[in-house]
Protein backbone atom coordinates (compact mmCIF):
# COMPACT_ATOMS: atom_id res chain seq x y z
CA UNK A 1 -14.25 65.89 73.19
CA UNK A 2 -12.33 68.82 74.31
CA UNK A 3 -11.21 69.92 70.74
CA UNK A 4 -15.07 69.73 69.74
CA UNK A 5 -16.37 72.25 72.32
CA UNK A 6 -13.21 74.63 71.54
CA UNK A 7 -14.39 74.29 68.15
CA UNK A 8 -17.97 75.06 68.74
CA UNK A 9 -17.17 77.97 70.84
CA UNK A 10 -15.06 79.09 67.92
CA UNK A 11 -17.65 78.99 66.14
CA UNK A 12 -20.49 80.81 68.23
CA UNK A 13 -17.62 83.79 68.60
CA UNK A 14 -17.80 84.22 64.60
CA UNK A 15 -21.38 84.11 64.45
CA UNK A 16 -21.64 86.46 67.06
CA UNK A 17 -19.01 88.91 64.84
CA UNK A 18 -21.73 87.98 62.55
CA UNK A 19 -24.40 89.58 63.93
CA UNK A 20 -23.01 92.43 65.30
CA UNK A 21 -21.94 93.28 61.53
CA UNK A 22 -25.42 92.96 60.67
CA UNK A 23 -26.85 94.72 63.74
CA UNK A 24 -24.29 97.82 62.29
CA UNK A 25 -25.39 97.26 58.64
CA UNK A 26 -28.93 97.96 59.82
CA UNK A 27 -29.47 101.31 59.84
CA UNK A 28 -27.86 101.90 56.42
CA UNK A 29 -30.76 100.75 55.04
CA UNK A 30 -32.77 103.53 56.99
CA UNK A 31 -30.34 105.86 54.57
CA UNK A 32 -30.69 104.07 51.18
CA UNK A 33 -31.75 106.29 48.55
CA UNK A 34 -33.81 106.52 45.71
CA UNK A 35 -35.79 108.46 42.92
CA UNK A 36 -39.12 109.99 43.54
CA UNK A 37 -40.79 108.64 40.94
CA UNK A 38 -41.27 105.10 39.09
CA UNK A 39 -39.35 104.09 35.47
CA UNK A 40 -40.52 101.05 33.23
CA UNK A 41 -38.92 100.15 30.08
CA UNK A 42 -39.95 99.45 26.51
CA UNK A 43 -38.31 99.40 23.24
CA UNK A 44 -37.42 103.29 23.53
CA UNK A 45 -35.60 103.26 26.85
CA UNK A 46 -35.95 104.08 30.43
CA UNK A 47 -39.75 105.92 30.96
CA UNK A 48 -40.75 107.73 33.74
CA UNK A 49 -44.02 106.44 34.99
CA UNK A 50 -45.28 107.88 37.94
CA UNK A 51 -43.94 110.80 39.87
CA UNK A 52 -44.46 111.47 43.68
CA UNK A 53 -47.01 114.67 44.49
CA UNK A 54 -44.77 114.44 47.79
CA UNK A 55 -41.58 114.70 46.40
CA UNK A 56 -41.46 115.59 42.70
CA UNK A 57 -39.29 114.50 40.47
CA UNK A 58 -37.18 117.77 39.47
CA UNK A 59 -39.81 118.79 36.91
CA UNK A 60 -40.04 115.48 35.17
CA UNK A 61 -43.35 113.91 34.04
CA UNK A 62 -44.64 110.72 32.81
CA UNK A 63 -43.54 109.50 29.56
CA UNK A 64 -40.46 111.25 29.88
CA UNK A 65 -37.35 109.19 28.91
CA UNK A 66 -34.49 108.90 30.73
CA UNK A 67 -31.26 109.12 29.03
CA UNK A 68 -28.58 109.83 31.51
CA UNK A 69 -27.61 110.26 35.26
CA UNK A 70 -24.40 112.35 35.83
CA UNK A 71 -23.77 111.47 31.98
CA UNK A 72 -23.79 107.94 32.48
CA UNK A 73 -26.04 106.62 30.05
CA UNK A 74 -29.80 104.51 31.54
CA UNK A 75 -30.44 102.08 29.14
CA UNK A 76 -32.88 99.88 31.81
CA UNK A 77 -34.52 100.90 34.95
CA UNK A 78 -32.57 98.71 37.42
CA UNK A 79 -29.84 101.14 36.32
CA UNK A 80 -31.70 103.39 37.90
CA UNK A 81 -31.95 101.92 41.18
CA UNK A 82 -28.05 100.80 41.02
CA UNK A 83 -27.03 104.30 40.76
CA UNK A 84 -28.95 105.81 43.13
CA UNK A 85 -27.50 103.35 45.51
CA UNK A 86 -24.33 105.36 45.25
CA UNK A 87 -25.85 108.91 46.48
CA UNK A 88 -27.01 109.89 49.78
CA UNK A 89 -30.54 111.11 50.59
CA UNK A 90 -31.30 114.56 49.62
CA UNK A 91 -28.77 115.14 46.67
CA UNK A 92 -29.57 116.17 44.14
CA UNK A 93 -28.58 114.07 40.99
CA UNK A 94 -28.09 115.92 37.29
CA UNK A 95 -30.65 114.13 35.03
CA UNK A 96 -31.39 113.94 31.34
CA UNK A 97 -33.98 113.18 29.44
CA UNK A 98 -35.73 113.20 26.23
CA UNK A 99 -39.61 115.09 26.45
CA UNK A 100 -41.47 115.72 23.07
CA UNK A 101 -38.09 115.11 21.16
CA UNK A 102 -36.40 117.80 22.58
CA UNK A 103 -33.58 116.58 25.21
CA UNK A 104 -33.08 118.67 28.45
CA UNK A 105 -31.47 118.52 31.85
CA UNK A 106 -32.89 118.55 35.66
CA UNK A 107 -31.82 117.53 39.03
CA UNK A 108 -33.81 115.28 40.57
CA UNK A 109 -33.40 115.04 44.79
CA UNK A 110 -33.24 111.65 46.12
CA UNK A 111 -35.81 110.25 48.78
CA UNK A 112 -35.26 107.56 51.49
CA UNK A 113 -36.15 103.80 49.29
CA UNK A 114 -38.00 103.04 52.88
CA UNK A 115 -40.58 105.68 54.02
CA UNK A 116 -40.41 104.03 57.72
CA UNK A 117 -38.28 101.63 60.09
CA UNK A 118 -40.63 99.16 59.72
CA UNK A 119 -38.82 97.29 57.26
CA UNK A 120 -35.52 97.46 58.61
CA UNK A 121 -37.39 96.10 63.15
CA UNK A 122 -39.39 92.98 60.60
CA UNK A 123 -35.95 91.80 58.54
CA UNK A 124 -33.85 92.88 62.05
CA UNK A 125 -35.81 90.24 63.83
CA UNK A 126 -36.22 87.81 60.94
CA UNK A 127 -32.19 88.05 60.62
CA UNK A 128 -32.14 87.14 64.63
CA UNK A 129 -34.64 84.25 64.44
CA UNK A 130 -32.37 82.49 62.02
CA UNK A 131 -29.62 83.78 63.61
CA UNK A 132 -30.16 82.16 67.06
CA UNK A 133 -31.45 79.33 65.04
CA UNK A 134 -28.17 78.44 63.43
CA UNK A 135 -26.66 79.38 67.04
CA UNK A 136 -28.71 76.80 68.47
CA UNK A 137 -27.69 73.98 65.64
CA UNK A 138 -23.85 74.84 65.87
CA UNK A 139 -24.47 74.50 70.16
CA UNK A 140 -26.83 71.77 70.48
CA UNK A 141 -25.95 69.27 67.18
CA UNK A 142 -23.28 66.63 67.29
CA UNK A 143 -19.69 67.67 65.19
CA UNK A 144 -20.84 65.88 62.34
CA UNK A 145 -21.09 67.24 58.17
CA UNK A 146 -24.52 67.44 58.44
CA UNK A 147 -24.95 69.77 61.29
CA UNK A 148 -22.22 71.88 60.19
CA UNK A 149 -23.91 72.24 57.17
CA UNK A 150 -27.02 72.76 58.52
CA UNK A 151 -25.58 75.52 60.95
CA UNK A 152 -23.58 77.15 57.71
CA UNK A 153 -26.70 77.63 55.63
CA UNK A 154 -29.09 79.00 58.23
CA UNK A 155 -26.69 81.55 59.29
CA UNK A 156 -25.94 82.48 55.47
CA UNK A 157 -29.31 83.26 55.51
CA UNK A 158 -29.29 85.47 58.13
CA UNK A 159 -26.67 87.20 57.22
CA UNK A 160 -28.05 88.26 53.86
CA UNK A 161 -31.24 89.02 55.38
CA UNK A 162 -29.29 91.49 57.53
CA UNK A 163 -27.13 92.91 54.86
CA UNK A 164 -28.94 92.68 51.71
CA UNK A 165 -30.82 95.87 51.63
CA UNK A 166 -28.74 98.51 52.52
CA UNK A 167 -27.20 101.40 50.24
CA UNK A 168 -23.85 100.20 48.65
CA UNK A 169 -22.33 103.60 50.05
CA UNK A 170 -23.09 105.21 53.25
């Protein structure tokens, strides 16, 4: 019996590590970037859709198509969104694109993906519900496979709901 509640408080200590490295991730995803303006694709590439009034998009308009970002070639727009994950807010990011079949080059400054905290309080306490659910599970249930389990898959879940969102780089 001894061995079991050594093992359970082993346990609770890692899931506790857990947390705090999601409680730390958090406010990454306050600093994720991203473009200020929307891209769809279609048989000719990556299109600009929709640009912010806010924030615009380094001269860009719609219909404009994408081509390159720091002379990496877009090809679909969740490249887009993957590269801007590597940038902070406010750079700005060389751009080309094609416009009336002439190409040309801008720099586009990146926005925050999230325009308030909201987001990041709702999926902080989301992340701690299942957290102290899986706490509760690993604390309360008996040592066998189906608990452990049980206790391994809610607090995966928590953990991606706390890390998932952020910016790859900070």
């Amino acid at each position: 019996m001894k061995s079991v509640k050594h093992r359970t408080v082993a346990v609770v200590l890692f899931d506790v590590a857990l947390l705090a490295l999601g409680v730390m991730h958090l406010p990454s995803v306050l600093h994720r970037p991203t473009v200020p303006f929307t891209v769809s694709s279609d048989s000719g590439g990556v299109h600009v859709d929709l640009t912010s009034q806010i924030h615009p998009g380094g001269g860009l308009r719609a219909n404009d198509r994408l081509t390159a970002w720091r002379d990496q070639s877009v090809t679909i727009p969740e490249a887009v969104e993957f590269l801007a994950d590597f940038e902070v807010v406010g750079d700005g990011v060389p751009v080309t694109y094609v416009r009336d079949g002439l190409e040309a080059r801008t720099t586009v400054t990146l926005v925050p993906f999230y325009s308030t905290p909201r987001f990041v309080v709702i999926m902080f306490f989301v992340g701690l519900l299942t957290w102290v659910v899986a706490v509760v599970v690993a604390w309360s249930a008996g040592p066998g496979l189906p608990a452990r389990v049980l206790h391994w898959t809610v607090m995966v879940m928590s953990v991606t709901l706390m890390l998932n969102y952020g910016a790859m780089t900070s």
